[in-house]
Each structure stands twice: as structure tokens, then as C-alpha cells.
C-alpha atoms as a PDB file:
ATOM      1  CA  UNK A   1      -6.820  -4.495   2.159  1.00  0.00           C
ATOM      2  CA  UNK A   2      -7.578  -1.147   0.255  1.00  0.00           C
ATOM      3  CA  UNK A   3      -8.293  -0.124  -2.952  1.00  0.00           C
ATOM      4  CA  UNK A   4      -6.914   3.270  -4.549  1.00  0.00           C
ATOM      5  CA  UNK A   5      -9.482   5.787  -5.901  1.00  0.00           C
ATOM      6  CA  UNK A   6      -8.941   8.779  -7.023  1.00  0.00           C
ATOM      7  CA  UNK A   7     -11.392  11.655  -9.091  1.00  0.00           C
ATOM      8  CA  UNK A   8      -9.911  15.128  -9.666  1.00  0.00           C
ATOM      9  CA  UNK A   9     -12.281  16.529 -12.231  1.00  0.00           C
ATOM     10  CA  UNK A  10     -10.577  17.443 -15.809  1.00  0.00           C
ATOM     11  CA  UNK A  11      -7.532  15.935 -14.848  1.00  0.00           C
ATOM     12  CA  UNK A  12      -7.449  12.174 -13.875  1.00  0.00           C
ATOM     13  CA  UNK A  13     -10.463   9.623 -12.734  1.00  0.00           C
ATOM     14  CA  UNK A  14      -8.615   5.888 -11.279  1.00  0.00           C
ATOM     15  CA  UNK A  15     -10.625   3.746  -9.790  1.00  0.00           C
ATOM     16  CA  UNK A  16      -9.149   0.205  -8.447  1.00  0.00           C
ATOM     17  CA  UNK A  17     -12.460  -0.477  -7.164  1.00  0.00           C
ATOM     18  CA  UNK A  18     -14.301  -0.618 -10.383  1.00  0.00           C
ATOM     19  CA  UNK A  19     -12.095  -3.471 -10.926  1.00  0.00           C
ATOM     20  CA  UNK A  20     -10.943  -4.967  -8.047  1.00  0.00           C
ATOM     21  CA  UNK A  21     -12.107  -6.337  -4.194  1.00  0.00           C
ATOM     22  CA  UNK A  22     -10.479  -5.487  -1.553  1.00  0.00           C
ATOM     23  CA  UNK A  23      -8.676  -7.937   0.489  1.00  0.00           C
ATOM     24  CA  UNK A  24      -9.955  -9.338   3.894  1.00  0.00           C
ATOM     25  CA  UNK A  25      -7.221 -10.831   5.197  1.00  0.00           C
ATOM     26  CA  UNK A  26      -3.472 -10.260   5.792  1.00  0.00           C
ATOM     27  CA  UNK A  27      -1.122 -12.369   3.784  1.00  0.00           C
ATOM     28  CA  UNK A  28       1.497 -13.727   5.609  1.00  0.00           C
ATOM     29  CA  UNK A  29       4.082 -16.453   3.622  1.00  0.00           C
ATOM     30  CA  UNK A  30       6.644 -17.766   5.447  1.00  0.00           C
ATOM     31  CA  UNK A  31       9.804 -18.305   2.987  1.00  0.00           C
ATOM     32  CA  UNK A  32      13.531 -19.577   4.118  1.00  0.00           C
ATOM     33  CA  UNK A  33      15.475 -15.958   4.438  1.00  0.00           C
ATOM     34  CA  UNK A  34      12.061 -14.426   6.768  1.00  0.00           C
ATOM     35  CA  UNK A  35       8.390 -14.331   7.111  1.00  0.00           C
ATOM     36  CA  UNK A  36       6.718 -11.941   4.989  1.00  0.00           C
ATOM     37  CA  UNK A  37       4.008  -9.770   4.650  1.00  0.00           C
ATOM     38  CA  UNK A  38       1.964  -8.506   1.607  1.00  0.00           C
ATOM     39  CA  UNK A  39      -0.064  -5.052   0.776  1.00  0.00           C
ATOM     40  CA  UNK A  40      -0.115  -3.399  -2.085  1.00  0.00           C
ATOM     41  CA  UNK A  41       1.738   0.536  -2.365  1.00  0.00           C
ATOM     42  CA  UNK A  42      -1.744   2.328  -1.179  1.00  0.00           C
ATOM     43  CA  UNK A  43      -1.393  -0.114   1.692  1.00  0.00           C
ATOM     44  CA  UNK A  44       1.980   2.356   2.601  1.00  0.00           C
ATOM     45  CA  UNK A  45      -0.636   4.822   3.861  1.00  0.00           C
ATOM     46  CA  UNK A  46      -2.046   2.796   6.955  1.00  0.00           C
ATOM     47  CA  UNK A  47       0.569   2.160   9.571  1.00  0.00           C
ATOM     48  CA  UNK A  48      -1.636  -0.475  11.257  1.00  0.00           C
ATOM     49  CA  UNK A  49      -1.375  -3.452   8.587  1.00  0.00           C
ATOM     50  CA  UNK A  50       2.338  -3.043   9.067  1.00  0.00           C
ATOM     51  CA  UNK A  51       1.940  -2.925  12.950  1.00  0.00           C
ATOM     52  CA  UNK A  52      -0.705  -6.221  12.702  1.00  0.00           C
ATOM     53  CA  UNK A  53       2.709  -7.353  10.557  1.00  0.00           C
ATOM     54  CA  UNK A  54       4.771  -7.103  13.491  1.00  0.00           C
ATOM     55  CA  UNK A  55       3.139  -8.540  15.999  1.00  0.00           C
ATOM     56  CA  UNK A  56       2.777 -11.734  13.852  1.00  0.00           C
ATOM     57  CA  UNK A  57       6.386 -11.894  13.814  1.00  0.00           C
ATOM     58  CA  UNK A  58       7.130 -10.616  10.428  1.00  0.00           C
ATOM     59  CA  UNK A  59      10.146  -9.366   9.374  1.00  0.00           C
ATOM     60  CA  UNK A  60       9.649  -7.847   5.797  1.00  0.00           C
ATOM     61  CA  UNK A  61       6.446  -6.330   4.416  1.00  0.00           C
ATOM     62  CA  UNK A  62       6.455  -6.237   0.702  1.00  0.00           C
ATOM     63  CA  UNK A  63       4.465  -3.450  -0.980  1.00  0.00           C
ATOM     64  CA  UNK A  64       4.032  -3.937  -4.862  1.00  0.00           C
ATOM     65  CA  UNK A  65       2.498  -0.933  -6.663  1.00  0.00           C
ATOM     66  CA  UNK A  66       1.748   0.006 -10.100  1.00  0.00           C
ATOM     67  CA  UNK A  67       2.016   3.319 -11.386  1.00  0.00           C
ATOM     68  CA  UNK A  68      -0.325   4.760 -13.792  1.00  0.00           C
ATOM     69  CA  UNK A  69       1.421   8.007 -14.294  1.00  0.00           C
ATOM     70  CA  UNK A  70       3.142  11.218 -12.943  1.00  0.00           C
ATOM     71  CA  UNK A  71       0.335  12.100 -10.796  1.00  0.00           C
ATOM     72  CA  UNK A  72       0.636   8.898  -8.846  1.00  0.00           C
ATOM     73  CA  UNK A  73       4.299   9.400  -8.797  1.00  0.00           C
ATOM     74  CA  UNK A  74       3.601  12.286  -6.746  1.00  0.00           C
ATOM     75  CA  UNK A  75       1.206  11.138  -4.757  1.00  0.00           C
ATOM     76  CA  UNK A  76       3.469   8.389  -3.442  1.00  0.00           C
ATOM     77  CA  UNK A  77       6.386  10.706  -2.905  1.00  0.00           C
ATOM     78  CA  UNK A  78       4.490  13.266  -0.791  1.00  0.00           C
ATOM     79  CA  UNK A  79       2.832  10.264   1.050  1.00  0.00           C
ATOM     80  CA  UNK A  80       6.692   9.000   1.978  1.00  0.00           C
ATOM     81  CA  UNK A  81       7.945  12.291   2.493  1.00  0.00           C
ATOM     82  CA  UNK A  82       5.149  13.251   5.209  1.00  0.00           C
ATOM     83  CA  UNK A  83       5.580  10.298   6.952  1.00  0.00           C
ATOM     84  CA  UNK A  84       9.482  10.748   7.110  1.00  0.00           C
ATOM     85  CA  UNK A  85       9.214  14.449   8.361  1.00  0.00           C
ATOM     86  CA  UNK A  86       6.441  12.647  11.297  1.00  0.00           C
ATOM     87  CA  UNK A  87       9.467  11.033  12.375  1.00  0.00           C
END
């Protein structure tokens, strides 16, 4: 459903959405252990596709990512960190 961009001048320029469309629709497969539900990792940073998730009865969310290097190491870390202090 969204596409990762990211410009921080002199030190790394990403954009998914040179390359890529964003979804626009949830993906919902229904498999014999559970019925699952597919983002990808920047999808971790919007509570509400996991919350649509739920309420359509799924029971694991599967977030695939790729990283491109340290920087989006960190940037995932931080994002999981902040939303575990939230809690």
C-alpha cells in the first residue's frame, strides 16, 4: 500500500516509487495453518492496514522487507523501538 522514499542530501537518495506502484488493495490468502495478510516492512509504520487485517479475521500479517543498507537498518529499528516504548 506504500512505497518507501527517502532523500537525505550527500548521504543516501531511495526511491521505491521511481520503480514501483503502490498497492490498492489488501492481500488477504487464506492457507491451511491461518489466514494471512501481506504488506511490505514500510507497511510496519501504519497501524491501520494491520487493524483493516483484523477485522477481516486475519491471524498473521506478513511483512517482507528488503534492506538496502545500514541506514535502513536503522530506520527500521527506531521505527520498532518507538512503537514498543508507545506501549
Amino acid at each position: 500500500m506504500h512505497l518507501f522514499d527517502i532523500d537525505i542530501p550527500g548521504k543516501i537518495t531511495f526511491k521505491e516509487s521511481e520503480t514501483l506502484t503502490q498497492g490498492e488493495s489488501f492481500t488477504v490468502v487464506d492457507t491451511p495453518a491461518c489466514r494471512m495478510g501481506i504488506g511490505i516492512c514500510y507497511d510496519l509504520r501504519f497501524p491501520e492496514l494491520a487493524m483493516v487485517y483484523a477485522q477481516r479475521g486475519v491471524q498473521l500479517i506478513v511483512y517482507p522487507g528488503m534492506v538496502v543498507d545500514h541506514l535502513a537498518v536503522l530506520l527500521c529499528v527506531s521505527q520498532h523501538q518507538r512503537r514498543q516504548s508507545a506501549h
